[in-house]
PDB file of N, CA and C in Angstrom:
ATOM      1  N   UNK A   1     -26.632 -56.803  -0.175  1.00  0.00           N
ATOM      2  CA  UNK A   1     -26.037 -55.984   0.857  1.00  0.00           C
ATOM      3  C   UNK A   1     -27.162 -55.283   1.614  1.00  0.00           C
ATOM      4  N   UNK A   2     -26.827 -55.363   2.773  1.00  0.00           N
ATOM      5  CA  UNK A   2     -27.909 -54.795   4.096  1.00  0.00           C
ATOM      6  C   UNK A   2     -28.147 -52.928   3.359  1.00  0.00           C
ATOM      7  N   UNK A   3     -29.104 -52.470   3.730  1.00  0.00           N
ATOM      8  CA  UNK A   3     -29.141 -51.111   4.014  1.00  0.00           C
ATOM      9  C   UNK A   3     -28.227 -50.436   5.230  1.00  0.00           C
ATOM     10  N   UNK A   4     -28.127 -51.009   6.237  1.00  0.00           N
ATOM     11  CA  UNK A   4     -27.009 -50.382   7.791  1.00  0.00           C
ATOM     12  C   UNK A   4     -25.892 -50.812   6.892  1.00  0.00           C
ATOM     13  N   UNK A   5     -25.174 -51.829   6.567  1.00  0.00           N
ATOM     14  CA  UNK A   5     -23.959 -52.038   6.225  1.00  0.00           C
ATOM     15  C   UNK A   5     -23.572 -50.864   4.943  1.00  0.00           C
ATOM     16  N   UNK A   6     -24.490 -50.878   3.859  1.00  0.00           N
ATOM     17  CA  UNK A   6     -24.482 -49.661   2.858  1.00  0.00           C
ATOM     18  C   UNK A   6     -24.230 -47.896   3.657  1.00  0.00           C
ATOM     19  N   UNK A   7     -25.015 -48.300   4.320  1.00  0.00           N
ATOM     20  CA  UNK A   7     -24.819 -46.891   5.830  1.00  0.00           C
ATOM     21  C   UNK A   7     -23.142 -46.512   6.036  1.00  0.00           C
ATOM     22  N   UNK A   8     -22.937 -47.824   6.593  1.00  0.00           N
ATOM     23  CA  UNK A   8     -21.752 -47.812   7.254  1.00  0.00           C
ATOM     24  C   UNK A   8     -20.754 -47.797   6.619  1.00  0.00           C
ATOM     25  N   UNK A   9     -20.412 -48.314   5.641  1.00  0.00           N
ATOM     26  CA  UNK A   9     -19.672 -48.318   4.430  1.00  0.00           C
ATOM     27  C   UNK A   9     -19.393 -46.386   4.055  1.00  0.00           C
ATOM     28  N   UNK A  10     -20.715 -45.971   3.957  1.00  0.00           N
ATOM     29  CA  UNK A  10     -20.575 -44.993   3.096  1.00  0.00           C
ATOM     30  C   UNK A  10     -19.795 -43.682   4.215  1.00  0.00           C
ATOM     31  N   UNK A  11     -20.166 -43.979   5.641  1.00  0.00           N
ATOM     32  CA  UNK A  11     -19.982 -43.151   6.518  1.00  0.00           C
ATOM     33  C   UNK A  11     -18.630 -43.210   6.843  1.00  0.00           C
ATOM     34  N   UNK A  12     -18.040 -44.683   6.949  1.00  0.00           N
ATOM     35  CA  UNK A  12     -16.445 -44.661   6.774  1.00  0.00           C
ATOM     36  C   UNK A  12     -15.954 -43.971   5.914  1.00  0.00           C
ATOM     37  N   UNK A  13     -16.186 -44.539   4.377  1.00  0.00           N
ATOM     38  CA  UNK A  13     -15.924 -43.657   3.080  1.00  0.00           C
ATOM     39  C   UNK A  13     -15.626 -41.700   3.458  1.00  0.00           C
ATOM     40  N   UNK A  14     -16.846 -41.315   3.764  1.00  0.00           N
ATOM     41  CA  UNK A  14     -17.015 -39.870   3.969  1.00  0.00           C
ATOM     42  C   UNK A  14     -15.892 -39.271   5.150  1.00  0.00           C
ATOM     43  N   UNK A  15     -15.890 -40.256   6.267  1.00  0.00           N
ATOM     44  CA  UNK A  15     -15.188 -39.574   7.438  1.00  0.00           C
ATOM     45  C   UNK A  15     -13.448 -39.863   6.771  1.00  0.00           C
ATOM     46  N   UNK A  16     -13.333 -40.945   6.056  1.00  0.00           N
ATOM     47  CA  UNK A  16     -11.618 -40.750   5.389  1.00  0.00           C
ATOM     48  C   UNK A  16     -11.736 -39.676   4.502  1.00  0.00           C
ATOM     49  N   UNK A  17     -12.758 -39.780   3.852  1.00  0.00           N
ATOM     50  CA  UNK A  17     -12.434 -38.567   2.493  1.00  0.00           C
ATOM     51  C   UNK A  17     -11.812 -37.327   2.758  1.00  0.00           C
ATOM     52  N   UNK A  18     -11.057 -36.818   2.419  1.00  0.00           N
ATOM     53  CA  UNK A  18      -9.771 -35.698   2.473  1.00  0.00           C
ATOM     54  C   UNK A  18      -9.673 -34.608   1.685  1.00  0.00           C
ATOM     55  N   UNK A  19     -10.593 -34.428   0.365  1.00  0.00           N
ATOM     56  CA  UNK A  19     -10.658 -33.511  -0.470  1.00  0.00           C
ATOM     57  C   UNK A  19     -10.934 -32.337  -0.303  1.00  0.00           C
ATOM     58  N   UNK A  20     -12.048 -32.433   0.374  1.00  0.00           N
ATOM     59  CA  UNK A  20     -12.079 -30.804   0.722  1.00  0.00           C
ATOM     60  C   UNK A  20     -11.380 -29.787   1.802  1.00  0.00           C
ATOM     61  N   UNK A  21     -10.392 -31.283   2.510  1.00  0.00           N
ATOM     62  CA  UNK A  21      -9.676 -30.652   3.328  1.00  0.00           C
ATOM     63  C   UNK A  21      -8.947 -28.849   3.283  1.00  0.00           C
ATOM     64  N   UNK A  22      -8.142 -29.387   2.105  1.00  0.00           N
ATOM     65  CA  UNK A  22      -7.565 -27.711   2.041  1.00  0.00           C
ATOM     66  C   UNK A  22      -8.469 -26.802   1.872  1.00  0.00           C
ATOM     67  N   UNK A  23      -9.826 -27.275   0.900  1.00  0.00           N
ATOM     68  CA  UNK A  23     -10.277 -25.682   0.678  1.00  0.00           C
ATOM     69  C   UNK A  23     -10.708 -25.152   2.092  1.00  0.00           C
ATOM     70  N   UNK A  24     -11.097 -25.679   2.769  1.00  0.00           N
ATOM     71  CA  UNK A  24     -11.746 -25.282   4.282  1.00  0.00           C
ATOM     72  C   UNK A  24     -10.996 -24.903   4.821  1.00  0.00           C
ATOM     73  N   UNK A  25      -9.227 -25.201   4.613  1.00  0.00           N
ATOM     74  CA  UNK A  25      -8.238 -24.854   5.510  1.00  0.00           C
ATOM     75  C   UNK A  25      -7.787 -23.266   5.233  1.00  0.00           C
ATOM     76  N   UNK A  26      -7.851 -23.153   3.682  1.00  0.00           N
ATOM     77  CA  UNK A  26      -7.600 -22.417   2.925  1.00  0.00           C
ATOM     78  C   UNK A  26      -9.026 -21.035   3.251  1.00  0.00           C
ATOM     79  N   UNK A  27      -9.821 -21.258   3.541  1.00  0.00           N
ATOM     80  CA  UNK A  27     -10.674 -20.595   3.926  1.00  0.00           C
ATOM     81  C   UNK A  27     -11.102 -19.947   5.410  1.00  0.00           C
ATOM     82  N   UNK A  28     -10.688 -20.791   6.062  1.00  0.00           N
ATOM     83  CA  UNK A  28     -10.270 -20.171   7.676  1.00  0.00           C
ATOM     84  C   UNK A  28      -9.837 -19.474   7.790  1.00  0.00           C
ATOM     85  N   UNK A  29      -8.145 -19.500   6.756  1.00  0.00           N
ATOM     86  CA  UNK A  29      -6.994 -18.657   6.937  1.00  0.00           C
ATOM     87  C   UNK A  29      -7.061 -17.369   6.400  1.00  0.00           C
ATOM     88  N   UNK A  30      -7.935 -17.433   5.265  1.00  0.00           N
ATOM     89  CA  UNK A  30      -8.635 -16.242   4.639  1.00  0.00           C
ATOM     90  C   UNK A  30      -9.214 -15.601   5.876  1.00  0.00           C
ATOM     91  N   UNK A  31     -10.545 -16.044   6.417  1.00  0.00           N
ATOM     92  CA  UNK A  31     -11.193 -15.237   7.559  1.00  0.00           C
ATOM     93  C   UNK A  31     -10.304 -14.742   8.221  1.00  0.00           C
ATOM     94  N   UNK A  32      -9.494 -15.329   8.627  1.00  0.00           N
ATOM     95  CA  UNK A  32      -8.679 -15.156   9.869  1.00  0.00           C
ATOM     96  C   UNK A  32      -7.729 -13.918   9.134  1.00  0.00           C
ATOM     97  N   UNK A  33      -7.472 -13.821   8.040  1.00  0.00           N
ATOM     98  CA  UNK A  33      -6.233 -12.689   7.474  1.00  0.00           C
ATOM     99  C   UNK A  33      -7.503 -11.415   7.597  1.00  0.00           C
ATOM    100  N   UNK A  34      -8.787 -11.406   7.132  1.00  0.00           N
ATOM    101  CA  UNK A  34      -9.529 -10.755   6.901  1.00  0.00           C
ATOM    102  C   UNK A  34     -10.243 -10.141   7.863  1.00  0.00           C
ATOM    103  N   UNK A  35     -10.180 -10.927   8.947  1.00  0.00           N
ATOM    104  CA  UNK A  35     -10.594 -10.170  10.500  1.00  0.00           C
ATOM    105  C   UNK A  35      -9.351  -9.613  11.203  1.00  0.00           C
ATOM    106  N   UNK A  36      -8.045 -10.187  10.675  1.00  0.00           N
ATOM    107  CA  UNK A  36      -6.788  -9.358  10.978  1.00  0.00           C
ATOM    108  C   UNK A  36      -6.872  -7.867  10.654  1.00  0.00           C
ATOM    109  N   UNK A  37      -6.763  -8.325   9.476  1.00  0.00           N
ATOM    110  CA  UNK A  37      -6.615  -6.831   8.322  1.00  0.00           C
ATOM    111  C   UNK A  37      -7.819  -5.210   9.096  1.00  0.00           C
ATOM    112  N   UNK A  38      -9.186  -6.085   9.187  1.00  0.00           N
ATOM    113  CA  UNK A  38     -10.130  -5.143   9.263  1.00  0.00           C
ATOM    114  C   UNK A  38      -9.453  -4.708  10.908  1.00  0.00           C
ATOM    115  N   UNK A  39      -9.482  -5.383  11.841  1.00  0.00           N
ATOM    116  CA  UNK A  39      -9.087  -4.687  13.379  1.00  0.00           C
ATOM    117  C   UNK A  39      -7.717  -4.066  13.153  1.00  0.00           C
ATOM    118  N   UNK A  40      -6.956  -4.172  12.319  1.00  0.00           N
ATOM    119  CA  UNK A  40      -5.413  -3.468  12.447  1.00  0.00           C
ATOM    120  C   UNK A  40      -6.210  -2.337  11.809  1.00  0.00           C
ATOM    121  N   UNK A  41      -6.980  -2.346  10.781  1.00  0.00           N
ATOM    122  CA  UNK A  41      -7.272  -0.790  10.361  1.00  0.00           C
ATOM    123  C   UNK A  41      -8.199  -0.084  11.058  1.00  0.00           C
ATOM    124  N   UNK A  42      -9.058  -0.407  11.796  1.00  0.00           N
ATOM    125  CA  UNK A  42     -10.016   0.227  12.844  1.00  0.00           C
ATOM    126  C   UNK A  42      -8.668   1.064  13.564  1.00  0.00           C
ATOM    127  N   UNK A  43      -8.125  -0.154  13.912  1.00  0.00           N
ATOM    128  CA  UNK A  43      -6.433   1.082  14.996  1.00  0.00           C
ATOM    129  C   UNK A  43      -6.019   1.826  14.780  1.00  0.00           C
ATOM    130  N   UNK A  44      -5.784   1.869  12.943  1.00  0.00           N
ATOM    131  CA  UNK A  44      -5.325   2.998  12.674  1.00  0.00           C
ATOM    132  C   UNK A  44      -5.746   4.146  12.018  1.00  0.00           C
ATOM    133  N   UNK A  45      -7.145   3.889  11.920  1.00  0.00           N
ATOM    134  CA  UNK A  45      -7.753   4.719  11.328  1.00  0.00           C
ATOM    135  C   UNK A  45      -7.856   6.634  11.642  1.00  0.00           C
ATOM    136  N   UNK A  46      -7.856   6.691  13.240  1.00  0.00           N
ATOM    137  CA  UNK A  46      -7.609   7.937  13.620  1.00  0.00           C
ATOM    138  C   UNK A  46      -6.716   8.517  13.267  1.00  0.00           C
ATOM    139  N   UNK A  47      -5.185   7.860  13.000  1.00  0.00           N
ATOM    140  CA  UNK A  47      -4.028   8.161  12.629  1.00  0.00           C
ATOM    141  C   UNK A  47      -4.109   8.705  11.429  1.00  0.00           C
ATOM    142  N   UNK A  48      -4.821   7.523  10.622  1.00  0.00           N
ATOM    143  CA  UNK A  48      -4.844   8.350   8.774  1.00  0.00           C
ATOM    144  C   UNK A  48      -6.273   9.432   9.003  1.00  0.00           C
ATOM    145  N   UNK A  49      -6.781   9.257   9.502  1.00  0.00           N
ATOM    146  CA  UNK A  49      -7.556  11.009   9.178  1.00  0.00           C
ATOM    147  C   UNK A  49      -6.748  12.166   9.690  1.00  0.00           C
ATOM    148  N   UNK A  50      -6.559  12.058  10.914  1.00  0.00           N
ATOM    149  CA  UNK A  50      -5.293  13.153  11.111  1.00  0.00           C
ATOM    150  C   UNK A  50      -4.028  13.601  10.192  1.00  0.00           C
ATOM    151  N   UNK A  51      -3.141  12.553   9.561  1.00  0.00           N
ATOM    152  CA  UNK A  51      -2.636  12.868   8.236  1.00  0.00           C
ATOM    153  C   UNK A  51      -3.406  13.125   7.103  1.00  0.00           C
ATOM    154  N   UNK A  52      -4.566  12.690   6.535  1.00  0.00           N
ATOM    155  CA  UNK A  52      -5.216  12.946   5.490  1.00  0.00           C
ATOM    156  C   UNK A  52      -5.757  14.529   5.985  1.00  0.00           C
ATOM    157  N   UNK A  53      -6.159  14.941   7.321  1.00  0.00           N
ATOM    158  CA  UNK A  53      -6.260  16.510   7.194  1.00  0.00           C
ATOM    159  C   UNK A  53      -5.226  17.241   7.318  1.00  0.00           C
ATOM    160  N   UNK A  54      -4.035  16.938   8.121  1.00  0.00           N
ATOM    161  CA  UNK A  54      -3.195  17.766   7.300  1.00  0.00           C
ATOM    162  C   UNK A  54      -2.573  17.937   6.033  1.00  0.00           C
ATOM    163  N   UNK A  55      -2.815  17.156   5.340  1.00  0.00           N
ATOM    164  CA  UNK A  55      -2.188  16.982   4.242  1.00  0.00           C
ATOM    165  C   UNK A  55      -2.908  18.019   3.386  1.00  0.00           C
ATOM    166  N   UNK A  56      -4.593  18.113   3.648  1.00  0.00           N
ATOM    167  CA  UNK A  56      -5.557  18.593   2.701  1.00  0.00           C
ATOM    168  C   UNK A  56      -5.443  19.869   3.412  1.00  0.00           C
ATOM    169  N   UNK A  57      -5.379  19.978   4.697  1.00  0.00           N
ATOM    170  CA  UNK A  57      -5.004  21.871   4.856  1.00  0.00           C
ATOM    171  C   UNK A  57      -3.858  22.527   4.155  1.00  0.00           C
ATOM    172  N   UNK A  58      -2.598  21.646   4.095  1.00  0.00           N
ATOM    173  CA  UNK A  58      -1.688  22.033   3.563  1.00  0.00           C
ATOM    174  C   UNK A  58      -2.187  22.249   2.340  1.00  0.00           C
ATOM    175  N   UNK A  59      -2.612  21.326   1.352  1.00  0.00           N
ATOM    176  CA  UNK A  59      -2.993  21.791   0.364  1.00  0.00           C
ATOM    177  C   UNK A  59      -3.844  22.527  -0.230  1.00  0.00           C
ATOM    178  N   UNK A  60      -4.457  23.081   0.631  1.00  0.00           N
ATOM    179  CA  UNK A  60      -5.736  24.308   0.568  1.00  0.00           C
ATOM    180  C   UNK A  60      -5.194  25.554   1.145  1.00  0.00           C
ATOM    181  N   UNK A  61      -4.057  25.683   1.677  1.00  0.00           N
ATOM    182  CA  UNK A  61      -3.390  26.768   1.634  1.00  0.00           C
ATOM    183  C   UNK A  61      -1.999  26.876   0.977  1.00  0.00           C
ATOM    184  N   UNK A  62      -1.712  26.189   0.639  1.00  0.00           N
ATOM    185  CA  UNK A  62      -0.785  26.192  -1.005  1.00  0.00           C
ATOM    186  C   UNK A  62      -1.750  26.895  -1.681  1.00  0.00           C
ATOM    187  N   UNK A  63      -2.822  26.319  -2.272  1.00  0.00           N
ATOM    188  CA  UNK A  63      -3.548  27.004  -3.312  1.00  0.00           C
ATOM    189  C   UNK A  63      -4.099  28.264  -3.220  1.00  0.00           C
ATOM    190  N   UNK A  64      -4.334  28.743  -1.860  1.00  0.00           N
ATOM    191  CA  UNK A  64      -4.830  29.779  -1.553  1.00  0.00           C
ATOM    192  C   UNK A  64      -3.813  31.119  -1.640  1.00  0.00           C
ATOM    193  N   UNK A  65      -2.167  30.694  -1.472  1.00  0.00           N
ATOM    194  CA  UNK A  65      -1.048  31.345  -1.403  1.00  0.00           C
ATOM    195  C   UNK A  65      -0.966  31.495  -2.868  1.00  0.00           C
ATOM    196  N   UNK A  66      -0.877  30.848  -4.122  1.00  0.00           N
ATOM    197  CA  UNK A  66      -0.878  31.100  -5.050  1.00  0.00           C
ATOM    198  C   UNK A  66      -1.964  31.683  -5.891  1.00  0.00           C
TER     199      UNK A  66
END
């Protein structure tokens, strides 16, 4: 058998091969949930410090009342 035909053979082989299909698919979708996740919380982040300080004034003058 030729060396090009061994080539060619193997390059067909590789371009059908299908296995690693999902993990790569499976891994996009990850990024993609994970660059979701991080920009929805940048949005809301002003929101939860504004509740997280009132919450902690409230509770620093509870304690201060008692």
């Amino acid at each position: 058998m030729k060396a090009t035909e061994h080539s060619k053979r193997f390059a067909v082989a590789l371009w059908q091969e299908t296995d690693g299909q999902d993990l790569v698919e499976y891994s996009l979708l990850l990024g993609f949930i994970a660059i979701s996740t991080i920009s929805i919380l940048t949005g809301v982040r002003t929101s939860v410090d504004t509740l997280w300080s009132k919450i902690s004034s409230a509770l620093t003058s509870a304690t201060a009342a008692s």
